[in-house]
Protein backbone atom coordinates (compact mmCIF):
# COMPACT_ATOMS: atom_id res chain seq x y z
CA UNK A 1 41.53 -13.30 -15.08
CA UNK A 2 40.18 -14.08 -18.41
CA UNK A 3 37.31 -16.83 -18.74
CA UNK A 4 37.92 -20.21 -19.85
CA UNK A 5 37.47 -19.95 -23.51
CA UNK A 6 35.41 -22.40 -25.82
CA UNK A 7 36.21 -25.43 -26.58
CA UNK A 8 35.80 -27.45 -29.25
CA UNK A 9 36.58 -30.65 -27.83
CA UNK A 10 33.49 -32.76 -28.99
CA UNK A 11 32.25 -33.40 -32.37
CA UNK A 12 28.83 -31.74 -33.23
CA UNK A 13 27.15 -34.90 -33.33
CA UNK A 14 28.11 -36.45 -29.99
CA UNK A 15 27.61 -32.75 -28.38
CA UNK A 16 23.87 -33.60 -29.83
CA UNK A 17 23.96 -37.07 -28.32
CA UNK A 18 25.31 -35.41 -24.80
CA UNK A 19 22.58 -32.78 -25.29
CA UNK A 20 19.98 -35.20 -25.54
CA UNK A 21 20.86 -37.28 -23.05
CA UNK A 22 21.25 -34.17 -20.42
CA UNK A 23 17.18 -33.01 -21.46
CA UNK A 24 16.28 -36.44 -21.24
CA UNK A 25 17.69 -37.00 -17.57
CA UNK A 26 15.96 -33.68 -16.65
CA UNK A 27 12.81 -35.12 -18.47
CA UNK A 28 12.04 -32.98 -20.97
CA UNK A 29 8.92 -33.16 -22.90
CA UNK A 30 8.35 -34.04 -26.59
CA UNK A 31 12.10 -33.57 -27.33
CA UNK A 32 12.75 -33.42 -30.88
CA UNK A 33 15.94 -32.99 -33.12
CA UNK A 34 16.36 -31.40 -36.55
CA UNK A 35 19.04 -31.98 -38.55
CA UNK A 36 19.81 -28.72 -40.33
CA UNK A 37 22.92 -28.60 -42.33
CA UNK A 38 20.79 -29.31 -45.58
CA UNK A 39 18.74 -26.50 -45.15
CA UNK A 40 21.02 -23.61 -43.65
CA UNK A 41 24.19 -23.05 -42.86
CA UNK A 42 23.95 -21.31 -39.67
CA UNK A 43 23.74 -24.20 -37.08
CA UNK A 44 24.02 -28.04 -37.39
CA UNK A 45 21.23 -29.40 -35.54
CA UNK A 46 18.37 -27.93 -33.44
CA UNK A 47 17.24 -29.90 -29.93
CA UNK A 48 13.78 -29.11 -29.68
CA UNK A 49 12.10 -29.72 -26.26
CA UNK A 50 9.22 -28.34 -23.22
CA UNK A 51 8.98 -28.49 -20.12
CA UNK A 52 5.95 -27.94 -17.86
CA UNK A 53 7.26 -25.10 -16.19
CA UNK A 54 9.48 -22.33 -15.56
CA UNK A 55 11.17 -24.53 -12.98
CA UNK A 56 11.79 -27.63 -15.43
CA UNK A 57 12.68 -25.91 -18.19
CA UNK A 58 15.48 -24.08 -15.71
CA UNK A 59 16.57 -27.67 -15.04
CA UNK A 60 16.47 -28.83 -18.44
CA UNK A 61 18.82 -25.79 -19.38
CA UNK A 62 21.02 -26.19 -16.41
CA UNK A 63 21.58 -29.87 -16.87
CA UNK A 64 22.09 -29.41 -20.70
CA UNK A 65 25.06 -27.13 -19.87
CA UNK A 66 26.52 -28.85 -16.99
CA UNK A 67 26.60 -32.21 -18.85
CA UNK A 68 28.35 -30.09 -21.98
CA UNK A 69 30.79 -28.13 -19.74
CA UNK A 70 31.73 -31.52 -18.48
CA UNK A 71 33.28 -32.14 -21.90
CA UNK A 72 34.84 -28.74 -21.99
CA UNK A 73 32.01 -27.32 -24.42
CA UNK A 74 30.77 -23.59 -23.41
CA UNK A 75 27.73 -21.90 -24.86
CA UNK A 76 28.53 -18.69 -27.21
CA UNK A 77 25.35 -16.94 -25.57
CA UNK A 78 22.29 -18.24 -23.10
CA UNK A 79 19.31 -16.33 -23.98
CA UNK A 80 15.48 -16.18 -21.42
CA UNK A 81 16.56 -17.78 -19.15
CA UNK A 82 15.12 -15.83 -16.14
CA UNK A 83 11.88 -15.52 -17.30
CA UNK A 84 12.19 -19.39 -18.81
CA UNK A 85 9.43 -19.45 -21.21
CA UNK A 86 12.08 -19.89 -24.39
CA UNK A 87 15.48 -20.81 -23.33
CA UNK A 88 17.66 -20.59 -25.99
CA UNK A 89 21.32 -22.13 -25.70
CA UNK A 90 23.76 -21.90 -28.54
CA UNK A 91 26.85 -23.72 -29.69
CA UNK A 92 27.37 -22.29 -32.86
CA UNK A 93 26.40 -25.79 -34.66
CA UNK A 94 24.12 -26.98 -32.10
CA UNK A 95 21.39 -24.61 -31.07
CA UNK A 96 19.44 -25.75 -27.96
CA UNK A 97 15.68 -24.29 -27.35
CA UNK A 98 13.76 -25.26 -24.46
CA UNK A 99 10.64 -23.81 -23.98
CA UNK A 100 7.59 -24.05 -21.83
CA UNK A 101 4.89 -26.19 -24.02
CA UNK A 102 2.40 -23.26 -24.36
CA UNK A 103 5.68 -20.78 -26.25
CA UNK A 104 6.75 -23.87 -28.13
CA UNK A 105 2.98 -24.50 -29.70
CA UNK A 106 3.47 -20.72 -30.69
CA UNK A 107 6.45 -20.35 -31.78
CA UNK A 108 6.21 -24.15 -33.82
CA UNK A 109 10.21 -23.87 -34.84
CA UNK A 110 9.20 -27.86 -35.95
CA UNK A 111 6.87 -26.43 -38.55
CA UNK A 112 8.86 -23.21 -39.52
CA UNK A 113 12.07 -26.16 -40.04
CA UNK A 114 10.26 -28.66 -41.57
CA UNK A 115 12.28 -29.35 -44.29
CA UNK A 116 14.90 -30.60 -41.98
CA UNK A 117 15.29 -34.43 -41.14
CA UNK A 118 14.61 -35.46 -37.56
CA UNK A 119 17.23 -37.39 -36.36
CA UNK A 120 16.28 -37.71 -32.38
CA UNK A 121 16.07 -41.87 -32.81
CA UNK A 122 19.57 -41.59 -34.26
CA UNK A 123 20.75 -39.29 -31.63
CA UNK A 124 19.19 -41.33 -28.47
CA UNK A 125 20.07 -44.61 -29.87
């Protein structure tokens, strides 16, 4: 049986909204998100957000692709998510990283993408 293939049923920016809302439900922590499409042309937007610990940031992940697979939307690849310090989720134009807030403060993908625009008041309005 072959899996249910990816769909593209969603436009990128209400995939964002539904991501958003998903992290927020689970709440997630400082959740930030970068629009992108000015700067590179590998991915649309970033969601940016921590949870406090392995447990929540499990949640946040699980909830962010349950409320997406809802709307027929499948991840291309799910990456740390046993050891859930840096969850990475990707959608091709929507990239989803969840980390713990200790790997986030190290990693600072805010600074690193700082040219981009946040757009999370757009994108929970």
């Amino acid at each position: 049986m072959n899996p249910e293939p990816i769909t593209q049923s969603l436009d990128t920016l209400e995939r964002a909204r539904e991501a958003v809302a998903a992290a927020d439900g689970r709440k997630a922590i400082d959740l930030k998100v970068l629009h992108l499409a000015k700067v590179t042309d590998f991915a649309d937007y970033f969601l940016i957000c921590s949870g406090t610990s392995e447990r929540q940031v499990q949640a946040i992940a699980d909830a962010v692709q349950e409320k997406l697979r809802e709307r027929r939307v499948r991840p291309l690849h799910v990456e740390g998510y046993n050891r859930a310090q840096w969850v990475l989720i990707d959608y091709g134009d929507l990239v989803v990283h969840v980390f713990q807030e200790e790997t986030r403060r190290y990693y600072a993908l805010e600074r690193l993408w700082g040219d981009a625009p946040d757009v999370t008041a757009e994108l929970r309005a």
